[in-house]
Protein backbone atom coordinates (compact mmCIF):
# COMPACT_ATOMS: atom_id res chain seq x y z
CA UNK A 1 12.49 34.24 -28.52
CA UNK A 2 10.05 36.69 -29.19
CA UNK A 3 6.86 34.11 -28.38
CA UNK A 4 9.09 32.94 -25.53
CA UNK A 5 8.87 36.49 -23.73
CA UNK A 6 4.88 36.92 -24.40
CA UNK A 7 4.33 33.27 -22.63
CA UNK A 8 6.30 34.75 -19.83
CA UNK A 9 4.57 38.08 -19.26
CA UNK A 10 1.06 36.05 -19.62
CA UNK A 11 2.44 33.12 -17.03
CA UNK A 12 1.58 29.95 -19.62
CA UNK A 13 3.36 27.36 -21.65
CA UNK A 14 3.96 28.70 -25.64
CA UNK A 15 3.92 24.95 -26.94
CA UNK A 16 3.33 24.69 -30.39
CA UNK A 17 1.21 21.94 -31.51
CA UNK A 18 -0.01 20.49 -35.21
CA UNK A 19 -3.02 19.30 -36.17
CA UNK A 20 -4.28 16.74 -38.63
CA UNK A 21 -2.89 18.97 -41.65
CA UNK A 22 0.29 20.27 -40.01
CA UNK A 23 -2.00 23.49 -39.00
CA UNK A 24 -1.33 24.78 -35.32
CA UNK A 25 -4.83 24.37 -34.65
CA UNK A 26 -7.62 21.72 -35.57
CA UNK A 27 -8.59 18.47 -35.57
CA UNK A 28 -6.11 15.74 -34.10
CA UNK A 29 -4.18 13.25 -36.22
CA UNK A 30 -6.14 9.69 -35.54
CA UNK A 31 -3.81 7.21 -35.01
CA UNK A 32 -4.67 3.50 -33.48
CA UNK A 33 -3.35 2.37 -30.25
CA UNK A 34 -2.58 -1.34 -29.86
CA UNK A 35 -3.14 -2.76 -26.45
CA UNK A 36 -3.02 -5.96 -24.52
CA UNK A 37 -2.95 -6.31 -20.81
CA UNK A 38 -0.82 -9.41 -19.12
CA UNK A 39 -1.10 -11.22 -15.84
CA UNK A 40 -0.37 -8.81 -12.66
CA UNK A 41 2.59 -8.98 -11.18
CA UNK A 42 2.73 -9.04 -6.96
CA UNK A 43 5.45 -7.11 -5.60
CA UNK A 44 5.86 -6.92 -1.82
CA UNK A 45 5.85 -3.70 -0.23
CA UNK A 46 9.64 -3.10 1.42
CA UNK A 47 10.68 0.44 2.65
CA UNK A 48 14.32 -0.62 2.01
CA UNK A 49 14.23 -2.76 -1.14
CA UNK A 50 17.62 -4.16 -1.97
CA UNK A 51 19.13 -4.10 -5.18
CA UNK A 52 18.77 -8.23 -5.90
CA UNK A 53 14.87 -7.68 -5.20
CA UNK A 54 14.38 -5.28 -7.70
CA UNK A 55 16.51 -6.78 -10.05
CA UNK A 56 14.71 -10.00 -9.39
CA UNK A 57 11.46 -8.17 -9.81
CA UNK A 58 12.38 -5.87 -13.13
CA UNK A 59 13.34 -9.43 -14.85
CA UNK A 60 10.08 -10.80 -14.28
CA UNK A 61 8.32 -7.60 -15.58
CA UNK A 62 10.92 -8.11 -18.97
CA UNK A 63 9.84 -11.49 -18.96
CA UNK A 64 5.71 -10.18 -18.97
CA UNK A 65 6.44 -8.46 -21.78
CA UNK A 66 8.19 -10.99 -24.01
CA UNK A 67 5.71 -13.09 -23.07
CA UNK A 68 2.70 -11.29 -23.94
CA UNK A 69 4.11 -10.01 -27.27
CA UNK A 70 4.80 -12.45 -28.30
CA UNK A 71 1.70 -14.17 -27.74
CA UNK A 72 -0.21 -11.05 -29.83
CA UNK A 73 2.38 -9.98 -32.02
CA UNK A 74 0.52 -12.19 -34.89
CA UNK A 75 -2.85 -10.41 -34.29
CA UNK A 76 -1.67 -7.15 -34.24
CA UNK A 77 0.16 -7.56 -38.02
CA UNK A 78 3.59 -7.76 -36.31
CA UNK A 79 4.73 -11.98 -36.79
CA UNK A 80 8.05 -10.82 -38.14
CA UNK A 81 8.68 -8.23 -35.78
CA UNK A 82 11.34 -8.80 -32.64
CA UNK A 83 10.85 -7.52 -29.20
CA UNK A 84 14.47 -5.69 -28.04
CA UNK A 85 15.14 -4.38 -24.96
CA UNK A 86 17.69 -1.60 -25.00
């Protein structure tokens, strides 16, 4: 509570962050990102979209994804893995 009242006063965010060592300060934790990039998807611009369309349009984005993972899963270290929506 006590930090919470100084950010106040001094008008900034008291967010406490860790470092590589669990330290508050110092170098970031290095961590790799994985990344592969799919075929675009064209959506038409509508003001009033209906609820079908973006149904129609979220499915196809689902699909993207299954599609491209598991097209990569293998190279990333990941063959056994299983791509869930929730």
């Amino acid at each position: 509570p006590r930090l919470l009242d100084v950010a106040r006063c001094r008008f900034y965010a008291a967010i406490r962050s860790h470092g590589r060592w669990g330290w508050p300060v110092g170098p970031p934790r290095r961590v790799a990102v994985c990344t592969a990039l799919g075929a675009p998807i064209e959506c038409p611009r509508v003001d009033r979209p209906s609820k079908q369309l973006v149904d129609e349009y979220h499915a196809k984005l689902l699909d993207g994804y299954t599609l491209l993972f598991e097209q990569h899963k293998a190279a990333f270290g990941w063959g056994q893995k299983e791509l869930k929506f929730v």
